[in-house]
Protein backbone atom coordinates (compact mmCIF):
# COMPACT_ATOMS: atom_id res chain seq x y z
CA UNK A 1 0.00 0.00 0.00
CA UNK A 2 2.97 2.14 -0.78
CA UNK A 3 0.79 4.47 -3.43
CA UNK A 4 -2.65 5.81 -3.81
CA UNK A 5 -3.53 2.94 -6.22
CA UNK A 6 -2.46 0.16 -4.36
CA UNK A 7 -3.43 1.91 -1.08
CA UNK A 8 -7.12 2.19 -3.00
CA UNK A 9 -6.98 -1.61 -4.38
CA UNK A 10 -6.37 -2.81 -1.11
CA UNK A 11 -9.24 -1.25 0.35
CA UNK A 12 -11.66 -1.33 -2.07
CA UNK A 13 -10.88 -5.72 -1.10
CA UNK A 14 -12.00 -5.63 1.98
CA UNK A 15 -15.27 -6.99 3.21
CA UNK A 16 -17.17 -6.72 6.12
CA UNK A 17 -20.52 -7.70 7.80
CA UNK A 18 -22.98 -4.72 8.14
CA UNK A 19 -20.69 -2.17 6.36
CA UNK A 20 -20.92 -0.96 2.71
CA UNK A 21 -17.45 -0.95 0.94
CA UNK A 22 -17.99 2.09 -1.26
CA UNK A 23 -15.33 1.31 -3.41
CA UNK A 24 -16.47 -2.51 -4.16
CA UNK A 25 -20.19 -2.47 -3.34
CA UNK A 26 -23.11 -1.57 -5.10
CA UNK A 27 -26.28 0.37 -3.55
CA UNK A 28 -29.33 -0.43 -5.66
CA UNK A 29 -31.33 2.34 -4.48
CA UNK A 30 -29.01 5.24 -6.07
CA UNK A 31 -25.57 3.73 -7.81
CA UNK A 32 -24.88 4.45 -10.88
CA UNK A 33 -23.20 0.84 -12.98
CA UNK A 34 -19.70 2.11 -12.46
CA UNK A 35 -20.29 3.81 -9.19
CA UNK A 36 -17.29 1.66 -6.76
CA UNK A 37 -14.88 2.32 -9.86
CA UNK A 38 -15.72 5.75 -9.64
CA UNK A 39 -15.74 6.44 -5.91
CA UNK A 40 -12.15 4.90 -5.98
CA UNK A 41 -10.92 6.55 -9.09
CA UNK A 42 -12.21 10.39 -6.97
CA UNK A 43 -10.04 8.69 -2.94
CA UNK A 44 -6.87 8.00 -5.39
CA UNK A 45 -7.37 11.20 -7.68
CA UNK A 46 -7.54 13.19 -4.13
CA UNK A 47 -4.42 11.23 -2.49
CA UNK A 48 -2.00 11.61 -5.47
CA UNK A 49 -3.07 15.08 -5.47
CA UNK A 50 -2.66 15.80 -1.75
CA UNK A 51 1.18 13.75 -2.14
CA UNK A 52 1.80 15.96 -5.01
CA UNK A 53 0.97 19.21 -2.66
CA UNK A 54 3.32 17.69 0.03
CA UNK A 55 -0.13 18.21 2.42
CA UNK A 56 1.31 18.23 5.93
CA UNK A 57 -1.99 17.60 7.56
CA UNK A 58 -4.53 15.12 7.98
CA UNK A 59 -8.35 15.89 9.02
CA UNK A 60 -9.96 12.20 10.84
CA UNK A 61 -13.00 11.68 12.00
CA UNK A 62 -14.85 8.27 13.18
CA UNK A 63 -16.68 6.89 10.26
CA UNK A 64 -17.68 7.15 6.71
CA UNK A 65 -21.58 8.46 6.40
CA UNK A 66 -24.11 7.21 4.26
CA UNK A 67 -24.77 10.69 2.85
CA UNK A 68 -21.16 11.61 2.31
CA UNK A 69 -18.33 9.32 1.83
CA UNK A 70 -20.50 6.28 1.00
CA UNK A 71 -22.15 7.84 -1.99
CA UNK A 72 -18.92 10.19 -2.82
CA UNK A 73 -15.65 8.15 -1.91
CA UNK A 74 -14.13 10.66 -0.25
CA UNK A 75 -14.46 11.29 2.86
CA UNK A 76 -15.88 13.69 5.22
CA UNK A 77 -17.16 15.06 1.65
CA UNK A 78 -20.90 14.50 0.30
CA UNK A 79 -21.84 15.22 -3.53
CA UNK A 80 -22.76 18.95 -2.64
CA UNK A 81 -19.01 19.71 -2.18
CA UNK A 82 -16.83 17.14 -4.91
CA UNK A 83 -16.47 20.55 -6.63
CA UNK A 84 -14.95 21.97 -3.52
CA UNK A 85 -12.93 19.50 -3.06
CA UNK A 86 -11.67 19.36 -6.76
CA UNK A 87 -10.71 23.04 -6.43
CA UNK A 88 -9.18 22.36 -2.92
CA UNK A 89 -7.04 19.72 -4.31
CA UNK A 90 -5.80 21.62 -7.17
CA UNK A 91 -8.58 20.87 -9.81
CA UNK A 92 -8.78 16.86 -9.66
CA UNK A 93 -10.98 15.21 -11.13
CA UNK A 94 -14.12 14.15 -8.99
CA UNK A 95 -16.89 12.46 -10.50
CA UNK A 96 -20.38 11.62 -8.98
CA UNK A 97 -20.76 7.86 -8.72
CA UNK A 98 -24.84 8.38 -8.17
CA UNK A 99 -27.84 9.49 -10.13
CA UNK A 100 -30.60 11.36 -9.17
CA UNK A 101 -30.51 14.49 -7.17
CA UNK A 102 -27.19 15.31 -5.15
CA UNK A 103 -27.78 14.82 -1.58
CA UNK A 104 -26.14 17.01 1.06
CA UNK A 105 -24.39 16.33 4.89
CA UNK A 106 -24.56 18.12 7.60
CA UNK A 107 -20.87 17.46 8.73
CA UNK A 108 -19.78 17.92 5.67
CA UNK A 109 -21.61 21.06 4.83
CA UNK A 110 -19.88 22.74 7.93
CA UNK A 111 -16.04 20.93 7.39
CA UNK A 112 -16.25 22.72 4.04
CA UNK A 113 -17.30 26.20 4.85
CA UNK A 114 -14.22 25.82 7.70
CA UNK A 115 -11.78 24.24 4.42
CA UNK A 116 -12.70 26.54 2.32
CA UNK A 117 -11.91 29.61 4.47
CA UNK A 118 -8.44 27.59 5.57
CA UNK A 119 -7.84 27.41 1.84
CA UNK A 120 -4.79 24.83 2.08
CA UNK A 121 -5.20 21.47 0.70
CA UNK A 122 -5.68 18.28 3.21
CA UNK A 123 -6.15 14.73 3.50
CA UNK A 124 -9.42 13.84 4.72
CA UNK A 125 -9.71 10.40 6.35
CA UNK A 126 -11.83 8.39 8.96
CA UNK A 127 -10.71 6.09 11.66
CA UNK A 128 -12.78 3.47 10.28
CA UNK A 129 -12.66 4.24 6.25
CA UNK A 130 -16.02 2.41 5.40
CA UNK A 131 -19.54 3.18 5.74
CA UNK A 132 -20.93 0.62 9.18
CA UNK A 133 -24.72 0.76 9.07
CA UNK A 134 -27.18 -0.90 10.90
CA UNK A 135 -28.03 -4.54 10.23
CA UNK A 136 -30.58 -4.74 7.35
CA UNK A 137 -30.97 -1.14 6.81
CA UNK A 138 -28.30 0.11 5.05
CA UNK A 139 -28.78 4.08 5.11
CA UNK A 140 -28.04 4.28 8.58
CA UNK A 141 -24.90 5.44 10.24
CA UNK A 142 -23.59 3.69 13.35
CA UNK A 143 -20.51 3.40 15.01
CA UNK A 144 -17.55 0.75 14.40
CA UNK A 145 -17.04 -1.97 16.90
CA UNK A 146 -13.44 -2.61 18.09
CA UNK A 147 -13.00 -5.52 15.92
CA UNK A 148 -13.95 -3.57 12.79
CA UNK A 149 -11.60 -0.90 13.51
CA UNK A 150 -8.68 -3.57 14.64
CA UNK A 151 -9.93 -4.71 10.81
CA UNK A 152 -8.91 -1.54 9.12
CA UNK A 153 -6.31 0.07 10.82
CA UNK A 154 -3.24 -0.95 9.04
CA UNK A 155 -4.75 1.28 6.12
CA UNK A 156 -4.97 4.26 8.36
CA UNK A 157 -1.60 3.53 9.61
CA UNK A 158 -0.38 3.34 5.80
CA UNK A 159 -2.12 6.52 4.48
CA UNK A 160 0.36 8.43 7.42
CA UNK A 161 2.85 6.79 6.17
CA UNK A 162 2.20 7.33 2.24
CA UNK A 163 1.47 11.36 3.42
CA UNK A 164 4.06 11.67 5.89
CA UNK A 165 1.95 14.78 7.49
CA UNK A 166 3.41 17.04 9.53
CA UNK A 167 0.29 16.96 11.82
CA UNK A 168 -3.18 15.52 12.65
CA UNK A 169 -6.51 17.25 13.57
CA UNK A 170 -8.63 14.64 15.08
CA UNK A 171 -12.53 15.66 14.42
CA UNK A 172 -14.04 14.60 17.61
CA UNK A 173 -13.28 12.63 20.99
CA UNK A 174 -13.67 9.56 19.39
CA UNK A 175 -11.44 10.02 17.25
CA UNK A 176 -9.09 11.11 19.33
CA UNK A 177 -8.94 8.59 21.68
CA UNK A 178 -8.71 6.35 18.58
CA UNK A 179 -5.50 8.40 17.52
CA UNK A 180 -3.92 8.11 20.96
CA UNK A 181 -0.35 6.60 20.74
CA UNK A 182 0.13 8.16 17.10
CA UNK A 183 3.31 9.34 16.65
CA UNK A 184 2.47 11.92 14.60
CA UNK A 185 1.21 14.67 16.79
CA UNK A 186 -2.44 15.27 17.00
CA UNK A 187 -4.72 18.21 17.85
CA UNK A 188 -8.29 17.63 18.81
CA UNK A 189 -11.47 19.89 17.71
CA UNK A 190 -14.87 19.57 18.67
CA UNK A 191 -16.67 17.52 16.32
CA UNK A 192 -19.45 20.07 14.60
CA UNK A 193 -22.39 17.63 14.75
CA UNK A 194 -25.02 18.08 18.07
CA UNK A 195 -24.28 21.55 18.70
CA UNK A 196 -20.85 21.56 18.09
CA UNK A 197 -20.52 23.38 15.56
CA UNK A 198 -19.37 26.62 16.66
CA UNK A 199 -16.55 25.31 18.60
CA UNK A 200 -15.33 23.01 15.77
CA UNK A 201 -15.09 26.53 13.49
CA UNK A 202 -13.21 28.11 15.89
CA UNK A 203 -10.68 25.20 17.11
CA UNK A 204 -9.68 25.14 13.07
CA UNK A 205 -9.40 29.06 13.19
CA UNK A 206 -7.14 28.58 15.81
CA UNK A 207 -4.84 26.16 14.61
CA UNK A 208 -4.76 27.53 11.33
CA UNK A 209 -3.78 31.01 13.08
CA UNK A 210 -7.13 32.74 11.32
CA UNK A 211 -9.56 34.83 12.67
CA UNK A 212 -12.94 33.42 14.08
CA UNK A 213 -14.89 36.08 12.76
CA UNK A 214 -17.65 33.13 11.54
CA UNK A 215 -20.48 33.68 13.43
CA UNK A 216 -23.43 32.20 11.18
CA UNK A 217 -25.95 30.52 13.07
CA UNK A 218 -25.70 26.10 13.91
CA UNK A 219 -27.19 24.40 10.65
CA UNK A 220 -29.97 22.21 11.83
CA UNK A 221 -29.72 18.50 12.35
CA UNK A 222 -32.21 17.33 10.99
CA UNK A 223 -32.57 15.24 7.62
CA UNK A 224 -31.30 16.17 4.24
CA UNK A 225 -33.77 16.21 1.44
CA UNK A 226 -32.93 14.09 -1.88
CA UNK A 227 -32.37 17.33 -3.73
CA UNK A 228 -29.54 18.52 -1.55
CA UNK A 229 -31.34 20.79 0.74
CA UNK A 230 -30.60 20.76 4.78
CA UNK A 231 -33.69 20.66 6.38
């Protein structure tokens, strides 16, 4: 797993109960024919990009969400902001891998009004890098299990050592707990879901050194329509 393609290969092979591989699995409901090729083709597009940049930091979270990196491949990142992320990343190519309407995430709606005010390039990851839903109902989020994450973690220990980052902001407490024993240091911000939205913004202004002059009310936490919408 020395380069994005092998790193993505090796991934996209892995196989687990109750969790949607989005770059081997198909959803019925809303993938397009080619949609794992695609959602791997956007993760290795973004990680020779971000090696390319010589990124120096790494954004993780807990889990890949069935409105966001499930439908998109990349993570923390749901269909709303691929163009974002393309410009971000220094004009990749990022392709949607569903049809219908694009669908919108709350966590990722926030993460990429912070990004796009930081305006450097990251790596966006998740301690578990797969989609773990509830049994039988697929479009459901739920956390990984120790075993699942045991399951995984070589690849997150591989992606820091294919970026070589200079840093890591862990999204959360779960994730940082996760990250504990990293040797690559780590700095913890409030996770922006369930009101924390506010201090996530203003734990990346203050690593990044910028102002926290964003004062826009929390977005609501409710569902997101088919058509994009946060409602």
């Amino acid at each position: 797993m020395k380069t994005p393609r092998t790193f993505a290969n090796a991934l996209a092979s892995t196989s687990l109960k109750a969790v949607f591989n989005p770059y081997s699995d198909h959803c019925a409901l809303y993938d397009r024919i080619d949609a794992a090729h695609v959602r791997k083709r956007n993760l290795i597009h973004c990680l020779e990009a971000a090696i390319e940049a010589r990124v120096d930091t790494i954004w993780i979270a807990r889990d890949l969400g069935y409105r966001g990196g499930r439908r998109t491949g990349v993570p923390l990142t749901d269909e709303i902001h691929l163009t974002s992320a393309s410009t971000l990343m220094g004009g990749v190519a990022l392709d949607r891998a569903t049809h219908g309407p694009a669908v919108a995430e709350r966590t990722a709606a926030v993460v990429w009004r912070v990004l796009t005010r930081v305006g450097a390039p990251v790596v966006l990851w998740n301690i578990f890098p797969l989609h773990p839903h509830e049994d039988n109902n697929p479009l459901t989020n739920r956390c990984h299990s120790r075993a699942e994450r045991d399951a995984t973690w070589p690849f997150l220990t591989a992606l820091i050592s294919m970026v070589a980052p200079r840093r890591i902001i862990a999204i959360g407490r779960d994730a940082s707990l996760a990250l504990a024993g990293i040797n690559t240091p780590v700095m913890t911000v409030r996770h922006p879901s369930y009101g924390g939205q506010t201090e996530f913004i203003a734990g990346v202004h203050a690593i990044y050194g910028l102002v926290n002059d964003d004062v826009a009310p929390e977005l609501p936490l409710a569902s997101h329509t088919a058509s994009g919408t946060i409602i």
